[in-house]
Protein backbone atom coordinates (compact mmCIF):
# COMPACT_ATOMS: atom_id res chain seq x y z
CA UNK A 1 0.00 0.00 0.00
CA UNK A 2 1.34 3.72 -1.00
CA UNK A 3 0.60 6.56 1.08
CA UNK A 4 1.48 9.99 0.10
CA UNK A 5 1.53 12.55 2.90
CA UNK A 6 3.11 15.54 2.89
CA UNK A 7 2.98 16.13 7.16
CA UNK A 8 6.33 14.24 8.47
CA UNK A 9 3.88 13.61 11.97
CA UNK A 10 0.68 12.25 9.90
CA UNK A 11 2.72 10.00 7.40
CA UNK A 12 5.15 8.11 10.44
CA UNK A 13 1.80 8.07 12.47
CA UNK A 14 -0.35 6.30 9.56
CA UNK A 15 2.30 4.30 8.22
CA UNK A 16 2.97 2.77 11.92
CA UNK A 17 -0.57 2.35 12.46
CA UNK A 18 -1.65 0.59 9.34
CA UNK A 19 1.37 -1.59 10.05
CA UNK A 20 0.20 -2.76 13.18
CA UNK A 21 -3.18 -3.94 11.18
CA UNK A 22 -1.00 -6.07 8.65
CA UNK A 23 -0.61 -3.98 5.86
CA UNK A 24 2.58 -3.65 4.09
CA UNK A 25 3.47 0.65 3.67
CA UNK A 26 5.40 2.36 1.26
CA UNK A 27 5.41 6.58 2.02
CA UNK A 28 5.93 9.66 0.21
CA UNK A 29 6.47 13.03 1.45
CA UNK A 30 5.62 14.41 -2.35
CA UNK A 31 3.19 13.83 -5.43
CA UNK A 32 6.29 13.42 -7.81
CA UNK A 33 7.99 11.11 -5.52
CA UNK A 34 4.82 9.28 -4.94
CA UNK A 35 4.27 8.86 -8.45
CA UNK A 36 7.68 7.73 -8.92
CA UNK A 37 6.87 4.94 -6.64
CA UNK A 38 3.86 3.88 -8.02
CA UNK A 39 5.51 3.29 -11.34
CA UNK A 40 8.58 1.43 -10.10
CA UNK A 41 6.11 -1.23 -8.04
CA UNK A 42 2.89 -2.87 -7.34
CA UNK A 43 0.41 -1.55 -5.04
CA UNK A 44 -3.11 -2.84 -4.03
CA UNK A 45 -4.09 0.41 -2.90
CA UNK A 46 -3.17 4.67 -2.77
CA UNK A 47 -3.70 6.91 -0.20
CA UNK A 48 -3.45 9.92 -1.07
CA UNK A 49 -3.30 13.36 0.44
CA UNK A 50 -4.99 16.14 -1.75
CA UNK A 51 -2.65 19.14 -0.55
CA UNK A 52 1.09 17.75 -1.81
CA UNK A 53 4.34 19.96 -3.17
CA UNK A 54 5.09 19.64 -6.39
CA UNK A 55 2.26 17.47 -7.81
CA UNK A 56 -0.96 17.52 -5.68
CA UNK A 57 -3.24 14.58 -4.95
CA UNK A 58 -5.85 15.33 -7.59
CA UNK A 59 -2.93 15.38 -10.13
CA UNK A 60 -1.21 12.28 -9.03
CA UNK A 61 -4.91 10.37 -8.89
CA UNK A 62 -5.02 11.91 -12.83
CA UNK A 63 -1.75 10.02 -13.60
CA UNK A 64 -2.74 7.20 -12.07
CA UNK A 65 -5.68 6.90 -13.65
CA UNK A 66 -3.63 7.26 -17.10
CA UNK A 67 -2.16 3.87 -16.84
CA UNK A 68 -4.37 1.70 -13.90
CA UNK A 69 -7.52 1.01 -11.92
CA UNK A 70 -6.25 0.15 -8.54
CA UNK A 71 -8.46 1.65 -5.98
CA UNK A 72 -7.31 5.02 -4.34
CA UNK A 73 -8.21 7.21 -1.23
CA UNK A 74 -8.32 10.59 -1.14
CA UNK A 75 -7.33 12.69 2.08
CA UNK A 76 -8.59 16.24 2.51
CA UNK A 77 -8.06 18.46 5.21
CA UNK A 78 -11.36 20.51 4.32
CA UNK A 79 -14.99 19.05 4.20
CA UNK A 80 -16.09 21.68 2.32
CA UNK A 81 -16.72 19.94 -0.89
CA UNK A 82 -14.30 21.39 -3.42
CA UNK A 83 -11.12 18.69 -2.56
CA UNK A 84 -13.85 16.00 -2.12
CA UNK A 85 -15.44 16.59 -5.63
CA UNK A 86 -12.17 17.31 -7.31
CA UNK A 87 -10.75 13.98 -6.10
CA UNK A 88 -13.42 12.04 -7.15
CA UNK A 89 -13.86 13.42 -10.40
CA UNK A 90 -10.20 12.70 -10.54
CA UNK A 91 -10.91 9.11 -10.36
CA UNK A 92 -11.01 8.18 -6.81
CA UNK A 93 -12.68 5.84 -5.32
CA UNK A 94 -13.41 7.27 -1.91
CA UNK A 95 -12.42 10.13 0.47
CA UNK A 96 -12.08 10.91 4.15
CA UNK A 97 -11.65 13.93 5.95
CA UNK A 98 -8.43 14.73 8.52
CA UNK A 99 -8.06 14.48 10.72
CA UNK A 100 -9.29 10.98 10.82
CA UNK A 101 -9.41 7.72 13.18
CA UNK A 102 -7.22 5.19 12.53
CA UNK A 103 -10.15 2.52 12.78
CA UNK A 104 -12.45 4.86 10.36
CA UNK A 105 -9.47 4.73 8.09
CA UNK A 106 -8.89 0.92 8.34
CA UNK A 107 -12.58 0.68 7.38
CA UNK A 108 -12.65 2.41 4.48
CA UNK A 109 -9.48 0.80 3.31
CA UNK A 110 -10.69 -2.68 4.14
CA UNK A 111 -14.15 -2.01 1.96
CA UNK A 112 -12.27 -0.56 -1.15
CA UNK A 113 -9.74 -3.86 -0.79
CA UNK A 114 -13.16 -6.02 -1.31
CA UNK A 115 -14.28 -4.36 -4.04
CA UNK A 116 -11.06 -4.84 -5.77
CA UNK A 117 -11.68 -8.67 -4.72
CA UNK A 118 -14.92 -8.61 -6.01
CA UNK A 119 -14.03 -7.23 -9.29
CA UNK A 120 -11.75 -10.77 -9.03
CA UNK A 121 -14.51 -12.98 -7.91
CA UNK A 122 -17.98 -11.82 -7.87
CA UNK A 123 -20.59 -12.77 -5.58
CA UNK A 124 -20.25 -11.20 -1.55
CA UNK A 125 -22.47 -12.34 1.45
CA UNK A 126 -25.68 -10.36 1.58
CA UNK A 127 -27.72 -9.69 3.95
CA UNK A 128 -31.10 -11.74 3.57
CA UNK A 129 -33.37 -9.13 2.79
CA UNK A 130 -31.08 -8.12 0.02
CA UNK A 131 -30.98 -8.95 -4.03
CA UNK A 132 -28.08 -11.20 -4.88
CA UNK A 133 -25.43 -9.42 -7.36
CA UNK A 134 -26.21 -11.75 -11.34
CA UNK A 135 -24.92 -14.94 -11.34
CA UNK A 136 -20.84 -15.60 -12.00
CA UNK A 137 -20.57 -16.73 -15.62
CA UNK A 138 -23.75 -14.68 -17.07
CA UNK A 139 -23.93 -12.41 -19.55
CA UNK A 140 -26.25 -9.56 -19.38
CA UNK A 141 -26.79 -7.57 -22.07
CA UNK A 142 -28.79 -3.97 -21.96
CA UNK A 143 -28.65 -2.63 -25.71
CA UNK A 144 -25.35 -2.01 -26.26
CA UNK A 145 -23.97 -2.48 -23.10
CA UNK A 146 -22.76 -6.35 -22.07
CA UNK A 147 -21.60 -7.70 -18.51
CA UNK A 148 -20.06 -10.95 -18.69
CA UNK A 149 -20.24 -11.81 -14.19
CA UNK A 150 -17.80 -14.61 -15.12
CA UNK A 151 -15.06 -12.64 -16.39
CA UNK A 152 -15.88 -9.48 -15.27
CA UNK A 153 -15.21 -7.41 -18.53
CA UNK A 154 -18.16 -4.58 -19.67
CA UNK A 155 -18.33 -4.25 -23.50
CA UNK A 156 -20.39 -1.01 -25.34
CA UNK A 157 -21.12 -1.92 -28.94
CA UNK A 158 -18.03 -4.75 -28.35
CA UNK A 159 -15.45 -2.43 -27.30
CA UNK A 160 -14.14 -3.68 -23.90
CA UNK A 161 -14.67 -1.02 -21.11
CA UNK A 162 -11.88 -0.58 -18.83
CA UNK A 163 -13.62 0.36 -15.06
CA UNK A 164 -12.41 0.64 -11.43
CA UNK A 165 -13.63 -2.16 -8.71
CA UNK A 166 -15.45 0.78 -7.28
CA UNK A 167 -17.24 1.67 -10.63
CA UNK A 168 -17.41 -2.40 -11.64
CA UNK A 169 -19.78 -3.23 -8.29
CA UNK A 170 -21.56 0.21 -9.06
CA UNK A 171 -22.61 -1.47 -12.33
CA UNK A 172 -23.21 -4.93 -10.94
CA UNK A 173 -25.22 -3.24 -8.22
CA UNK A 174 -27.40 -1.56 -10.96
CA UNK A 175 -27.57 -4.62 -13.09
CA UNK A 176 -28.96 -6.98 -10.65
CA UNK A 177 -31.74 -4.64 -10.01
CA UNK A 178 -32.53 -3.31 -14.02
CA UNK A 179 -35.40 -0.73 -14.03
CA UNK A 180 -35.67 -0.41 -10.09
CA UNK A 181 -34.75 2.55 -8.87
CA UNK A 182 -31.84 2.56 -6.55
CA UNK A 183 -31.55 5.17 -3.74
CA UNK A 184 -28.52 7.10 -2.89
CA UNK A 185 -28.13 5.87 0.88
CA UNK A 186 -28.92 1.81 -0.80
CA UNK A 187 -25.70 2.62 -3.29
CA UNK A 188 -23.83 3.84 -0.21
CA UNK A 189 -24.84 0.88 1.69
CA UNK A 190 -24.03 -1.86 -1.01
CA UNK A 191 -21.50 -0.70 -3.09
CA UNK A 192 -19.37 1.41 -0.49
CA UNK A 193 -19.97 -0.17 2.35
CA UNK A 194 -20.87 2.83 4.33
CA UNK A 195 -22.72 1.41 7.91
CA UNK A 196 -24.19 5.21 8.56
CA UNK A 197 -25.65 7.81 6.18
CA UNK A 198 -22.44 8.94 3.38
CA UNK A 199 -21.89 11.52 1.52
CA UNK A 200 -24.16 11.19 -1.37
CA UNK A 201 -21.70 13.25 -3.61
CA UNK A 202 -19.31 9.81 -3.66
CA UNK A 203 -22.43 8.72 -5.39
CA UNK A 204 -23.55 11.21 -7.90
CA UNK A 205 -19.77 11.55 -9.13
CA UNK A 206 -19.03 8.18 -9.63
CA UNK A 207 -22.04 7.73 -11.29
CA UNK A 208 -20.74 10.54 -13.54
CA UNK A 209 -17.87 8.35 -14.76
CA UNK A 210 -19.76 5.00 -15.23
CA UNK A 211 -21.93 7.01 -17.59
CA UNK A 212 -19.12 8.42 -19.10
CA UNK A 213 -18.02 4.99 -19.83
CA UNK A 214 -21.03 3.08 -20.36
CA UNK A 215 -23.45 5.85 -22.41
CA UNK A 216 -24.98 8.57 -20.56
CA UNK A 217 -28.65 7.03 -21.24
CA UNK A 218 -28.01 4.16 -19.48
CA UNK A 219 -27.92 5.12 -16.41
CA UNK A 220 -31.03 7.61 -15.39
CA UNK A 221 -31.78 10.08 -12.97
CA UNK A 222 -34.71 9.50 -11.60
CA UNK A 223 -34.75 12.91 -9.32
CA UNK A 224 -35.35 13.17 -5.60
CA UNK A 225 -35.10 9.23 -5.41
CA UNK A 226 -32.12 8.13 -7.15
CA UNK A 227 -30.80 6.41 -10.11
CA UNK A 228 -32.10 3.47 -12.07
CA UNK A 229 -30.24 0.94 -15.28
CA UNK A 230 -32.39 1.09 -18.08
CA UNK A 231 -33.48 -2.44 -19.88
């Protein structure tokens, strides 16, 4: 895991922290340097800090974005919504706000590292009451848009579509329910994990880029409730 953090304090106290819960850290004190490090090895996850010298967070989660799909935090400083929706119309996958618990931050961390499994190997534990994602190996088809659950690859007009984990179980989450209008705090629930009312604005931008992706008509507003896959 890569964390860039510019604060000497925050980035030992992270990186020590997220140790202690297993994970393997790699830190930069710089975007550039950062980036360096993300194209000299592997990583199954970024976290990244939005204010950086040199190359900022929002540019660094732009480069990444250039070249891969592996999942990526933003971390902000202000709540105010202009880092959050500039990060995530970057191409991030989820944000939170510093200062931030360690736990909160393990949590989020641990839900974006299943997604990433899930784009791997579909089908997570539901809760009863809940629809179950398509079955692995089917191919669902809506017009021009194809899901194949086995190997999960997306196809418009049979051009592969290359997607994030985050934007992948977005889709699956809309294709197991095709015509039903999904609410913002049910995406938040399913798809991000979130145990408490989100920020809906996670939401509403990645939905942005899946339609950006996947046609802009397949996915509808349906306004004051939510969002819905057309057949």
């Amino acid at each position: 895991m890569l964390l860039v953090e510019d604060d000497d304090l925050m980035r030992r106290s992270f990186t020590v922290a997220l140790e202690r819960y297993g994970y393997e850290m790699k830190a930069a004190a710089d975007g550039l340097t950062g980036l360096e490090l993300f194209r000299d090895e592997e990583f199954d996850l970024l976290i990244l800090d939005v204010m950086l010298p040199g190359l900022d967070g929002i540019g660094l989660c732009r480069r990444v974005r250039e070249t891969s799909l592996v999942p990526v935090l933003m971390m902000s400083a202000r709540g105010d919504g202009l880092d959050v929706v500039a990060g995530l119309e970057a191409g991030a996958d989820d944000y939170v706000v510093k200062p931030v618990d360690t736990y909160v931050l393990v949590a989020r961390i641990r839900s974006l590292l299943r997604r990433a499994t899930y784009a791997a190997a579909p089908g997570p534990e539901r809760a009863a009451d809940e629809a179950l994602p398509p079955a692995a190996g089917e191919l669902l088809v809506f017009g021009d848009l194809a899901i194949d659950t086995g190997g999960m690859e997306v196809s418009v007009s049979g051009s592969p579509v290359a997607l994030t984990p985050t934007e992948l179980k977005l889709l699956l989450e809309f294709a197991a329910h095709p015509g039903i209008v999904l609410e913002r705090h049910t995406l938040l629930r399913n798809v991000w994990e979130y145990g408490w009312d989100g920020d809906s604005r996670v939401v509403d931008l990645c939905v942005q880029r899946l339609r950006r992706k996947v046609g802009r008509d397949r996915i509808e507003t349906v306004r004051g409730f939510g969002y819905k896959l057309r057949r």
